[in-house]
Structure formats: structure tokens, C-alpha cells
Protein backbone atom coordinates (compact mmCIF):
# COMPACT_ATOMS: atom_id res chain seq x y z
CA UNK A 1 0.00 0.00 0.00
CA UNK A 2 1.53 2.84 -1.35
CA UNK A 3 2.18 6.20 1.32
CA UNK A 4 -0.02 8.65 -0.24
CA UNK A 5 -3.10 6.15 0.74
CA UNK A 6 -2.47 6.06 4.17
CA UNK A 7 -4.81 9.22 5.52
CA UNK A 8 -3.75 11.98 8.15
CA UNK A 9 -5.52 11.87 11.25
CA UNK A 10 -6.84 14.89 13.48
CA UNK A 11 -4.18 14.67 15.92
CA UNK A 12 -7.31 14.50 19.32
CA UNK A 13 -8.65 11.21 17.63
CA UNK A 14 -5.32 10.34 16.82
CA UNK A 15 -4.38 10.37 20.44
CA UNK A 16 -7.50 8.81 22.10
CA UNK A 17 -7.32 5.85 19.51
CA UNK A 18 -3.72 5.34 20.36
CA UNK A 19 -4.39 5.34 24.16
CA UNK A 20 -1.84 6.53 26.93
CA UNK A 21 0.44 3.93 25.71
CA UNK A 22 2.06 6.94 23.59
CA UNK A 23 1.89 10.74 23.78
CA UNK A 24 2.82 12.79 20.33
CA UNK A 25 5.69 14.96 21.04
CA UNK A 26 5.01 18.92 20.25
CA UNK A 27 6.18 20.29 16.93
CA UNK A 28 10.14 21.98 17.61
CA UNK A 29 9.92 20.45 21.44
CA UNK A 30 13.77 18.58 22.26
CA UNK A 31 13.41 14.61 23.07
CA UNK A 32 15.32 11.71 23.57
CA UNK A 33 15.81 9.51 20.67
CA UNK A 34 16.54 6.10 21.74
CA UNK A 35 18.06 3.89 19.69
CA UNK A 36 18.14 0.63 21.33
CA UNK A 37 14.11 1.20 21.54
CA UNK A 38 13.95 1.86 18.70
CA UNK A 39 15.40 -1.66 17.55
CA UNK A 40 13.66 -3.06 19.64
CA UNK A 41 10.26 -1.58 18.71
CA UNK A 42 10.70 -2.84 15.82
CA UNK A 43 12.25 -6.15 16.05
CA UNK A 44 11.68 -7.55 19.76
CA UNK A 45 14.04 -10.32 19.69
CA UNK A 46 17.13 -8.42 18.35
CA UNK A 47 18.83 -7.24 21.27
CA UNK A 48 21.55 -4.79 20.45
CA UNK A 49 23.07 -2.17 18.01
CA UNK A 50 26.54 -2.18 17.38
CA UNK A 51 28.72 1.54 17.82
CA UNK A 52 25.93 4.06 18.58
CA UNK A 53 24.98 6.62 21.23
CA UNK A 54 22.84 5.36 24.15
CA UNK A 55 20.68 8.39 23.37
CA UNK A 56 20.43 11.27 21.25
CA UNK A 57 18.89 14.79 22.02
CA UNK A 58 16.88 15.91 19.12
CA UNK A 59 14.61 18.38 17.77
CA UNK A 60 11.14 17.58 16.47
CA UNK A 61 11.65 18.51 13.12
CA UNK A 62 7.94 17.66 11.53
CA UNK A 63 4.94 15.52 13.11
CA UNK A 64 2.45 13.56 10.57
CA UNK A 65 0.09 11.30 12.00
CA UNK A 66 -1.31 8.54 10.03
CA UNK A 67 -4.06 5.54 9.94
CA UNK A 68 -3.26 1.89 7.65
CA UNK A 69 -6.19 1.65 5.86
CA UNK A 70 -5.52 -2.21 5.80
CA UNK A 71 -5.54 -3.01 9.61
CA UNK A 72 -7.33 0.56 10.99
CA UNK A 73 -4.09 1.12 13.43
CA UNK A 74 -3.06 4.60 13.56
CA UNK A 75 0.81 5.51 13.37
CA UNK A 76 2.99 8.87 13.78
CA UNK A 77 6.02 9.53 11.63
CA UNK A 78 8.50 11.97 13.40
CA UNK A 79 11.17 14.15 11.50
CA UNK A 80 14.09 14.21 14.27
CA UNK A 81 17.38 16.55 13.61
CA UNK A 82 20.01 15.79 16.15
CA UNK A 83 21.30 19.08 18.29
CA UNK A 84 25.03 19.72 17.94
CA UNK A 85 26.92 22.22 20.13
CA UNK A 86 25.17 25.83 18.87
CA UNK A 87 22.53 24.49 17.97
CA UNK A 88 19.42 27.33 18.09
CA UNK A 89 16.14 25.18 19.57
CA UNK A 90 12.83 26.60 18.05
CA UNK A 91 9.71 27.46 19.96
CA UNK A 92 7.81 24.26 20.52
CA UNK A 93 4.45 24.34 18.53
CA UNK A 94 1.03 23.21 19.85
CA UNK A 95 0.79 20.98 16.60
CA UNK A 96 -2.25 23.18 15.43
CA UNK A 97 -4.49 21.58 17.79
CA UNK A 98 -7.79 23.58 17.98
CA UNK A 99 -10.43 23.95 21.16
CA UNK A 100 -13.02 20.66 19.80
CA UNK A 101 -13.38 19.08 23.11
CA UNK A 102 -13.95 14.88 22.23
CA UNK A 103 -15.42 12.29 24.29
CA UNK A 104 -13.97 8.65 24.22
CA UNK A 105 -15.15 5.01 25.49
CA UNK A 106 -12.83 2.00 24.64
CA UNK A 107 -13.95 -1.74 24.76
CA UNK A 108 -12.23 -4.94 24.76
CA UNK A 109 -13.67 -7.65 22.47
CA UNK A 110 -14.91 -11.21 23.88
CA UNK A 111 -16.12 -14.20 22.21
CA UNK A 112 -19.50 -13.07 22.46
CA UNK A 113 -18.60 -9.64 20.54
CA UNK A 114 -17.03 -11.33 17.32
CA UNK A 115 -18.69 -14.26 16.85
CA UNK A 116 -20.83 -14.96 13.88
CA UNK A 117 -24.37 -13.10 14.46
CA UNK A 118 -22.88 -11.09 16.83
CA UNK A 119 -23.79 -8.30 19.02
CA UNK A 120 -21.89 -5.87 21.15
CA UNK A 121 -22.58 -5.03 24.81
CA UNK A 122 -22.12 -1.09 25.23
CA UNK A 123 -21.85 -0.59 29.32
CA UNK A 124 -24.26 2.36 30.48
CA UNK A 125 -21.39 4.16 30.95
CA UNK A 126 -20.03 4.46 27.43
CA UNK A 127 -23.61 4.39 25.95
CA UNK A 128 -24.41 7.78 27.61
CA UNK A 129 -21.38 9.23 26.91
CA UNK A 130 -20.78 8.25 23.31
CA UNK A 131 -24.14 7.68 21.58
CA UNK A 132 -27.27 9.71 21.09
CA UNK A 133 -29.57 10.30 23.09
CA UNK A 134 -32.75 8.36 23.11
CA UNK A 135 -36.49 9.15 23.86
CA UNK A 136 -36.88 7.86 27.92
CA UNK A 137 -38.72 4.46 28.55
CA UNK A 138 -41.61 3.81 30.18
CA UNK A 139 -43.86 0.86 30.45
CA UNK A 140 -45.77 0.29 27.41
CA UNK A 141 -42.63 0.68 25.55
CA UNK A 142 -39.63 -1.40 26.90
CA UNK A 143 -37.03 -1.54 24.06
CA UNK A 144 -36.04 1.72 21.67
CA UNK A 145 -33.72 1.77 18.77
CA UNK A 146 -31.61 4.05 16.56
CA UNK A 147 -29.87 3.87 13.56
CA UNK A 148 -26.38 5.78 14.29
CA UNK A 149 -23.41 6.44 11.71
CA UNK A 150 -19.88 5.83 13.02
CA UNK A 151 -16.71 6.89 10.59
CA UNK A 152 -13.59 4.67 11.06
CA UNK A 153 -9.93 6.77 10.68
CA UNK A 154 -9.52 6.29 7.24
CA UNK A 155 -13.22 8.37 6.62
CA UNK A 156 -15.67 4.75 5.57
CA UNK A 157 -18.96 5.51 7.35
CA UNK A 158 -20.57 2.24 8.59
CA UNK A 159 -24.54 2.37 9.74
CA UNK A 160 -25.44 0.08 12.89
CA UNK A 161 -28.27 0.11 14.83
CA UNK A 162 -27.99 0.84 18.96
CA UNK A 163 -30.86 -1.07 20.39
CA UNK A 164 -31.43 -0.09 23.88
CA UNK A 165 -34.22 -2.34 26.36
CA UNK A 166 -34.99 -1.61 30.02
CA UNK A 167 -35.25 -5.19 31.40
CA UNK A 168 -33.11 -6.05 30.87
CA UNK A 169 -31.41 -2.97 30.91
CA UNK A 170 -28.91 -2.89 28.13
CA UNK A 171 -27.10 -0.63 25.22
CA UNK A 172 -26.50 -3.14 22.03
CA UNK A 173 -25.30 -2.60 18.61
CA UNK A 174 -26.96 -5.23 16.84
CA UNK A 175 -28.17 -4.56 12.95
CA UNK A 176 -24.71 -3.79 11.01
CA UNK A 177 -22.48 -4.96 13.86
CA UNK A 178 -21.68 -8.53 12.39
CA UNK A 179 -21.33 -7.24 9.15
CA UNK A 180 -18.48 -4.89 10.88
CA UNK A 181 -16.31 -7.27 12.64
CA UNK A 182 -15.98 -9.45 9.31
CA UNK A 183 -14.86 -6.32 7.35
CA UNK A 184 -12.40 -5.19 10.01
CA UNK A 185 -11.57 -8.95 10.70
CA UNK A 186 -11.89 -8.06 14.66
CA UNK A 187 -10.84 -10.74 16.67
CA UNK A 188 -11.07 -11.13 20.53
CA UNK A 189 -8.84 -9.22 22.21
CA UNK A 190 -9.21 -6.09 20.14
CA UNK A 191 -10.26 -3.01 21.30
CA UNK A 192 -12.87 -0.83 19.76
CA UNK A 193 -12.30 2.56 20.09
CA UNK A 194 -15.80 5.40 19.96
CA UNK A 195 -14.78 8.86 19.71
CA UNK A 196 -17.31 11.49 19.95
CA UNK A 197 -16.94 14.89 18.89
CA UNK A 198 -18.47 18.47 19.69
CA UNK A 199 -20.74 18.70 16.80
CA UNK A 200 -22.12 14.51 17.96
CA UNK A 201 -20.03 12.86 15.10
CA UNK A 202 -18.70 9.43 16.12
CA UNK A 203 -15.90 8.44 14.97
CA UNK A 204 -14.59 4.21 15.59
CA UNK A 205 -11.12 3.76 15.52
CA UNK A 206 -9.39 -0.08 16.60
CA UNK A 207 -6.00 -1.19 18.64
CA UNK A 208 -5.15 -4.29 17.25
CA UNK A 209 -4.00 -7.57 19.82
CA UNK A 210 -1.48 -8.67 17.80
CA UNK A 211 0.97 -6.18 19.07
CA UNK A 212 3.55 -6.98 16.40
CA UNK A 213 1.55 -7.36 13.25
CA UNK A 214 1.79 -3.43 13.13
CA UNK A 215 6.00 -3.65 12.72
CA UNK A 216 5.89 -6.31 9.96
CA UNK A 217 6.14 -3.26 7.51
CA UNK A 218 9.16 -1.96 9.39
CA UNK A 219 12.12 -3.36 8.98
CA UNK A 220 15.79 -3.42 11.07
CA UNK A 221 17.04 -1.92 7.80
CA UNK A 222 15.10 0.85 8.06
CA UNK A 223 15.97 1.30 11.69
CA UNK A 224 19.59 1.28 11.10
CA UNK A 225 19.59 3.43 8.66
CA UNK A 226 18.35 6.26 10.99
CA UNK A 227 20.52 5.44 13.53
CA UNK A 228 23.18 5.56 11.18
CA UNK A 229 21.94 9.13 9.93
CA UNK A 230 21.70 10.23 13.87
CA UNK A 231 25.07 9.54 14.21
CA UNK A 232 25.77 11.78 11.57
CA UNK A 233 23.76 14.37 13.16
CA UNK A 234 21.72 14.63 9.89
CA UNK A 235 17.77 14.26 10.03
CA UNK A 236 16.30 11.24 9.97
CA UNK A 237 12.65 9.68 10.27
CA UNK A 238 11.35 7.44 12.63
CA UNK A 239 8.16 5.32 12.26
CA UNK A 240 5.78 4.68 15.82
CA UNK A 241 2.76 2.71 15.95
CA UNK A 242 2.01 2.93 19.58
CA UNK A 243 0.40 -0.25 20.68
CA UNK A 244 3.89 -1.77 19.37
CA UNK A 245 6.33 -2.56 22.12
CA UNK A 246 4.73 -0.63 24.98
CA UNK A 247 7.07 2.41 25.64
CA UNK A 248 8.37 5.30 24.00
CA UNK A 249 11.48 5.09 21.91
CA UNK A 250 10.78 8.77 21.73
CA UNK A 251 10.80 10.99 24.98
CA UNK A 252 10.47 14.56 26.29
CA UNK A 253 14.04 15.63 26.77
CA UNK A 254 12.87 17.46 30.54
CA UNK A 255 11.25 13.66 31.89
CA UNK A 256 14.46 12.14 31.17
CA UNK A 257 16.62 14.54 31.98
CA UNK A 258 15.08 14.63 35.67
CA UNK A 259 14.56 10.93 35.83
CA UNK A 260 18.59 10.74 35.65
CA UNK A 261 19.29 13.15 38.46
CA UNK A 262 17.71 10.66 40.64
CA UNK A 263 20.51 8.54 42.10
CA UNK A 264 18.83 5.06 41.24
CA UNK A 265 20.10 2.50 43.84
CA UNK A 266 19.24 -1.35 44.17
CA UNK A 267 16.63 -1.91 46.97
CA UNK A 268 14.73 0.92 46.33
CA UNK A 269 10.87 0.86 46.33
CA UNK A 270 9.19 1.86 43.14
CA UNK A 271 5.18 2.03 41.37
CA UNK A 272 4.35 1.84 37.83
CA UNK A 273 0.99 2.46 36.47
CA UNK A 274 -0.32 1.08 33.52
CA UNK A 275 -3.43 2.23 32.15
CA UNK A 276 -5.41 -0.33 30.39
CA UNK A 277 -7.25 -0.43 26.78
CA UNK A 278 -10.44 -0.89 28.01
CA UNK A 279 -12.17 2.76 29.76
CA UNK A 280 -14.24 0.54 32.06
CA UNK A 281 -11.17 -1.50 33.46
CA UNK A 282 -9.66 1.74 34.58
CA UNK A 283 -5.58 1.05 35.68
CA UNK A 284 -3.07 -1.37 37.05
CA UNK A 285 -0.59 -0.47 39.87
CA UNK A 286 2.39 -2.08 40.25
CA UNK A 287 4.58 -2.02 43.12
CA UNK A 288 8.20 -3.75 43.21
CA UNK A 289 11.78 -3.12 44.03
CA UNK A 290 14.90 -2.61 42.01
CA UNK A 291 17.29 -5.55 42.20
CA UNK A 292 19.86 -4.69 39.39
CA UNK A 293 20.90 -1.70 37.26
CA UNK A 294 22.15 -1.70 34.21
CA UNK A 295 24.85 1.47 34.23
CA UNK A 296 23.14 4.79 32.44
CA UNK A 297 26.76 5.36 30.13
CA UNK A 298 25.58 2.05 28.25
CA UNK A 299 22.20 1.56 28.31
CA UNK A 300 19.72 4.34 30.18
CA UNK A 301 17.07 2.72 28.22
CA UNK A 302 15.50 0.14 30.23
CA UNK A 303 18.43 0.72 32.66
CA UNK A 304 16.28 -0.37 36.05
CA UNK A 305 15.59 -4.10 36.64
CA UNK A 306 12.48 -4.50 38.80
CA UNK A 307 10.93 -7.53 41.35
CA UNK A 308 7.16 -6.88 40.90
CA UNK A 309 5.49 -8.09 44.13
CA UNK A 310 2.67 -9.18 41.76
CA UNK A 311 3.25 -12.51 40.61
CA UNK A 312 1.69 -11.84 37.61
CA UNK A 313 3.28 -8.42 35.33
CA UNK A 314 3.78 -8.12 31.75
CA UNK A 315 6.80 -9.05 30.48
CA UNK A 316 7.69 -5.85 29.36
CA UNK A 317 8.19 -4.79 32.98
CA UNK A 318 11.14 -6.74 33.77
CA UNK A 319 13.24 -4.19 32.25
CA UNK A 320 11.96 -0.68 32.79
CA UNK A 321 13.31 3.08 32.18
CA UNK A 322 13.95 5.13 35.13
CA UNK A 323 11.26 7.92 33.96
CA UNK A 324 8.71 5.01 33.68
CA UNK A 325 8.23 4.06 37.66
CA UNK A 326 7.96 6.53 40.59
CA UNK A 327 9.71 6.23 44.14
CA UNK A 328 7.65 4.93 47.10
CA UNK A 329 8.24 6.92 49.78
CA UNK A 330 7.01 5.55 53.44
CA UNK A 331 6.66 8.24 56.20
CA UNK A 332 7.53 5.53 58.91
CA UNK A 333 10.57 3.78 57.26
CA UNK A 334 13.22 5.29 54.82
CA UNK A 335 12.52 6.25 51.31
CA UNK A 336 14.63 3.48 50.11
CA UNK A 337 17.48 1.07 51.92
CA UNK A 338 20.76 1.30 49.65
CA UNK A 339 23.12 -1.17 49.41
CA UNK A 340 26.98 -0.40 48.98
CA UNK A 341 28.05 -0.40 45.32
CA UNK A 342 30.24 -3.20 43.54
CA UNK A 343 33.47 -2.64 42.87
CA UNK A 344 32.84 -2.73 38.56
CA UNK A 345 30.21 -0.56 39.13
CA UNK A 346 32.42 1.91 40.83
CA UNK A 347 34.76 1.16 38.55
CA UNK A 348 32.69 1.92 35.88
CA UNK A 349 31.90 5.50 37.00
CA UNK A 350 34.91 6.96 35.02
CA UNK A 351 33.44 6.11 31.64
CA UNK A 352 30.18 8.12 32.26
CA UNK A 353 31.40 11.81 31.16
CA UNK A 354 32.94 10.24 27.51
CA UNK A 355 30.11 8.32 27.03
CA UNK A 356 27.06 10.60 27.95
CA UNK A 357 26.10 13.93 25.81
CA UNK A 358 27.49 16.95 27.06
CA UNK A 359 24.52 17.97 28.48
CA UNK A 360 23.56 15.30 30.44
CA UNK A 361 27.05 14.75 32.19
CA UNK A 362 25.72 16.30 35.01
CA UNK A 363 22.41 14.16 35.31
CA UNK A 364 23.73 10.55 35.10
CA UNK A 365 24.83 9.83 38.54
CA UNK A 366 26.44 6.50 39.99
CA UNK A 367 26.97 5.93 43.78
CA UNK A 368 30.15 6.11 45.29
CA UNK A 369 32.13 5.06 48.17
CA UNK A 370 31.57 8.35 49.87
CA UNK A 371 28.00 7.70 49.66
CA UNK A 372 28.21 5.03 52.16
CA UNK A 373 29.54 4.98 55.65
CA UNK A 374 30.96 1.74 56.23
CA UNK A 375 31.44 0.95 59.55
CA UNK A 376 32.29 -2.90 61.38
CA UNK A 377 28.83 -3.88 63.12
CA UNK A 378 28.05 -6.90 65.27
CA UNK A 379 26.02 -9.52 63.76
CA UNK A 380 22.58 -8.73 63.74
CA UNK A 381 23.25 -4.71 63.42
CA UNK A 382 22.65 -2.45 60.77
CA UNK A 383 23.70 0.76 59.57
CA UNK A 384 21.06 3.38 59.45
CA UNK A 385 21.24 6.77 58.23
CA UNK A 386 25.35 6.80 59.30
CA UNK A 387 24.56 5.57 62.86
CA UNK A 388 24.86 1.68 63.87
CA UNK A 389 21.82 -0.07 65.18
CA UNK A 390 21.69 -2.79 67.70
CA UNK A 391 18.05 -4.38 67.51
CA UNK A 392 16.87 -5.42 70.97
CA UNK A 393 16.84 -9.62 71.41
CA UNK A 394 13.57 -10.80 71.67
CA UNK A 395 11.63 -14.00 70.71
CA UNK A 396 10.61 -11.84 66.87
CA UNK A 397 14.25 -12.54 66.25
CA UNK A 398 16.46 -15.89 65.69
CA UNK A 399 20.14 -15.05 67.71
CA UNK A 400 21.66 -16.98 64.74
CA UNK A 401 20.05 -14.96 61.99
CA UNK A 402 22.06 -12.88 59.95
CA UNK A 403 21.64 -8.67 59.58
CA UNK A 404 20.67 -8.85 55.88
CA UNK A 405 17.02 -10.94 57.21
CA UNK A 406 16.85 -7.69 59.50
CA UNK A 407 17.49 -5.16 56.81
CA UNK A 408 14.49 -6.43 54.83
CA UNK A 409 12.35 -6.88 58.17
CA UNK A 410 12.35 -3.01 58.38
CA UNK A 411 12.26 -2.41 54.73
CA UNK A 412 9.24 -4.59 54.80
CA UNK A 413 7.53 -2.72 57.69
């Protein structure tokens, strides 16, 4: 399908089709462009580049957003130029966005949504905030129904029928409905997408399951090639389909920038919310603690390895960037317990400065010894805030037990 097919999108339904899994950058505003996301964005399963920058601070050049008319999913295409030393930074640009205010419901497909025949359950919620309103009900007439035009993103208009019944009470789509999963070749696990407007017009737009059929038109060439371009400080495109990969490859140079001044140590307590495709399911919380860091000269992408204290995350979580999770702080205990840095990791501190932009020298921190005050302590004891504590023997601890079960007794609490 050639380019000039694949329709522009007003950037408001652009944004509430794509969910919160992405947010468009502003015209002229300075990012982050990584390129190890970037890879793997594209391909999952490849795991490095070869000779490039951890990160590059770039410019917004130009901001198109996009819908496949084969598959529905909607895409953005940046125009990134790397900033060199001098560089003048333009005014960041609203992206033209004018003052239509848009309602949006989003629904995840079951078995009973797709199947042949089918009909799809609106919840009250979404029915009175997307569709029409209908004439009230009363008791000689229990069931009403409307014939309602929805637009998908690449401008088809589709007519379905909302039936709505009081007893049960219940919002369906029913007349049309069937006819619209087989065209759009919905499958459980989609999400529908209803986007109402000021002026009532509905618009339908779809996030596919199958998170990686949207990158089988991208390619690792293609990624390489603006890598290779970035390092070059020329500009250079980059293709994002947000419900690809889960995070931004992409990022607002200020959130990383004060995500790195934070002095990430193992042990520390962190949250990550994740809001989910479906309005009525509202968000997931997860809390964990770092227990490895990858060092920020090498790889501040994903740098922070997390245990979730769910048992159950998505895999994507396991590796996680520092601007993606916030620090629990607990007014009865410590923000977080530290532990005293490696010797490679210390080690490794030297390299930051050559291998971080200019700019950011000063935000990548890495603990030192002088962080720590290390001090010889009695079994059992730990070091708190510079001062050695002896906890008091009772039958809540084992004499033979050693400090570290301690440590996380209080971290616990």
C-alpha cells in the first residue's frame, strides 16, 4: 500500500485511539531519541546495536500522524534533527491543535462480541457518553432503537443500529455490527475505540492484539539506517505505531533529563501504572523493588531491573526506564534502603562523562564510596542513616540470623 493512501488523522482522535500507551511529542519540542528502543520496537528479539549513542537529544523537526487503511491502526512519523553544540532550539508548537473538546469510550472484544451473528454489549457508561440520546422508557414501551453512523480513521462511514431495552437494561449494537467485525476482521482481544466529537459525530477507531503485526512493515534496515543518519547528526525519520512494544522510543528531553538526576540504587521501592485499553477496566498499579541496574553510560534505556510483588506483570516490565516508575516513599521507614556499590560498578563510574552527551554529564549519577559509611557492626546490626543499630533480642528474632534478614524486616515494615 503505497504512502499517499495512508490518511492523516486529526491529531485529538489520533491520540485517544492510540491510548496513553504513547503521547505525540510537540512540533520543535527537544526529546530523547533512543536507539536501542527503537530496535527493539521494531524487532523484539534483536537485542543490540553495534557503535551508537545510548541516546540522542533531538529536535522535532515535523509531526504527521497517520491511519493503515488495511488493519485501521493509527501511526505517527516523526522528523528528528540531532542538536550539535550551537545548535538554536525553536519554539515548541502546539501541533495546530484547535479547542473541539472529544469524548472517548474504549472496549475490549470477547467471544460473544465477534462471533458470527454477533452483538456488542455497550456498558451504560459508554452508551451515555458516546451515543445519542434516546427518547426515555416507560412501560408500554420497553425496548427503543436508533440507527447511528460511526466513521472509522480512514473516513468509511458504517450504519449500525444501537438497540437499547430496560429489562433487561442494556445498550446493544446489533443490525450492522456482524457485518463490521468481518470487514475489520476483529478478533477477541481487540479493542474498539468510539470517539465522539463536539458537533455529535462518532468516529470508531481499533488497537489491534497482535501487538507486532503493526512492525511487519518496518524493517531493522530501516531502523539502522536512521541510527546511522543520527550519528551523523543529519535528520532522519522514525516510524511509531504505539500499541507496538509498549514504551516510548521517543521521549520529552525534561522527563528524562530529571529521571537521571535521581541517584537510582538497588533496593529501592518503586510504582508503575499502567493504564489499560479498556475505559471501564480503569488502571493497574504495580509495586516492586529494584534488584539490578544496568549502568546509564551504556544503556539508560531500560536501565532499572524490577521484582514486581505481583506474581503476575507483563513481560515488558522486567526491564523498565527510570522515567517510567515513581519512588515509594514511606513516612515511617526510609525512602529506600541502599546497598553499597560493587566494585565494577564503581569502577565503571569513570566512563560516564565520555560516554554521555554533554549535556547530560551532570544528570547521570552512579553511587560512590563516599555515599556510604561503612562501619564494622556486630552480627545482627545495621547501619542506618550513618549511625549503627543494635536491635533489641527478643523472641521476633532468631540469635543466629544474619543482619541482611533484618534489613528487609524493616524495609518490609
Amino acid at each position: 500500500m503505497s504512502q499517499q493512501q495512508h490518511l492523516r488523522v486529526d491529531p485529538k482522535i489520533w491520540q485517544k485511539i492510540a491510548g496513553d500507551s504513547f503521547t505525540v511529542p510537540k512540533l520543535h519540542s527537544r526529546i530523547y531519541y533512543f536507539p536501542q528502543g527503537h530496535l527493539q520496537h521494531v524487532c523484539p528479539n534483536t537485542q543490540t546495536l553495534d557503535r551508537c549513542r545510548p541516546l540522542i537529544l533531538c529536535t522535532v523537526s515535523a509531526v504527521d500522524l497517520f491511519a493503515d487503511p488495511e488493519t485501521d491502526q493509527v501511526y505517527a512519523k516523526l522528523l528528528l534533527t540531532p542538536v550539535i553544540d550551537g545548535s538554536v532550539v525553536p519554539l515548541e508548537s502546539d501541533n495546530g491543535a484547535d479547542g473541539d473538546q472529544i469524548v472517548s469510550y474504549a472496549k475490549t472484544l470477547t467471544n460473544t462480541d465477534v462471533r458470527s451473528g454477533a452483538v456488542l454489549y455497550i456498558p451504560r457508561a459508554g452508551a451515555e457518553a458516546i451515543l445519542p440520546a434516546l427518547p426515555p422508557l416507560d412501560s408500554r414501551n420497553q425496548s427503543r432503537f436508533q440507527d447511528i453512523s460511526v466513521k472509522d480513521v480512514c473516513g468509511v462511514v458504517s450504519e449500525i443500529r444501537h438497540f437499547h431495552r430496560l429489562c433487561p437494561f442494556q445498550h446493544l449494537f446489533t443490525v450492522g455490527w456482524s457485518g463490521f467485525v468481518s470487514k475489520k476482521k476483529l478478533v477477541v482481544g481487540d479493542t474498539v475505540v468510539f470517539v465522539k466529537n463536539s458537533n455529535g459525530n462518532i468516529s470508531i477507531g481499533i488497537r489491534r492484539n497482535g501487538k507486532l503485526a503493526a512492525a511487519a512493515k518496518m524493517t531493522e534496515k530501516e531502523v539502522k539506517l536512521a541510527v546511522e543518519l543520527a550519528e551523523k547528526n543529519a535528520a532522519f525519520e522514525v516510524v511509531y505505531y504505539p500499541t507496538v512494544g509498549g514504551f516510548d522510543f521517543v521521549v520529552g528531553a525534561k522527563i528524562v533529563e530529571d529521571a537521571m538526576k535521581v541517584n537510582w540504587s538497588r533496593w529501592m521501592r518503586v510504582t508503575h501504572m499502567v493504564k489499560n485499553d479498556d475505559t471501564s477496566k480503569g488502571c493497574s498499579i504495580f509495586n516492586g523493588t529494584i534488584c539490578a541496574i544496568s549502568h546509564p553510560s551504556t544503556r539508560p534505556w531500560r536501565m532499572l531491573q524490577v521484582e514486581w510483588d505481583e506474581p503476575h506483570v507483563p513481560e515488558n516490565l522486567k526491564q523498565i526506564s527510570p522515567w517510567q516508575v515513581e519512588i515509594i516513599r514511606n513516612r515511617r521507614t526510609p525512602p529506600y534502603i541502599m546497598s553499597p556499590p560493587t566494585k565494577r560498578f564503581r569502577g565503571a563510574q569513570a566512563s560516564v562523562s565520555s560516554s554521555i552527551p554533554n549535556n547530560m554529564q551532570n544528570l547521570v549519577s552512579t553511587p560512590t564510596s563516599s555515599n556510604f559509611k561503612t562501619k564494622k557492626t556486630t552480627p545482627g546490626s545495621i547501619v542506618l542513616f550513618g549511625k549503627t543499630i543494635q536491635p533489641i533480642e527478643s523472641d521476633l528474632y532468631n540469635s543466629d540470623s544474619k543482619g541482611d534478614h533484618e534489613v528487609e524486616g524493616i524495609h518490609k515494615t
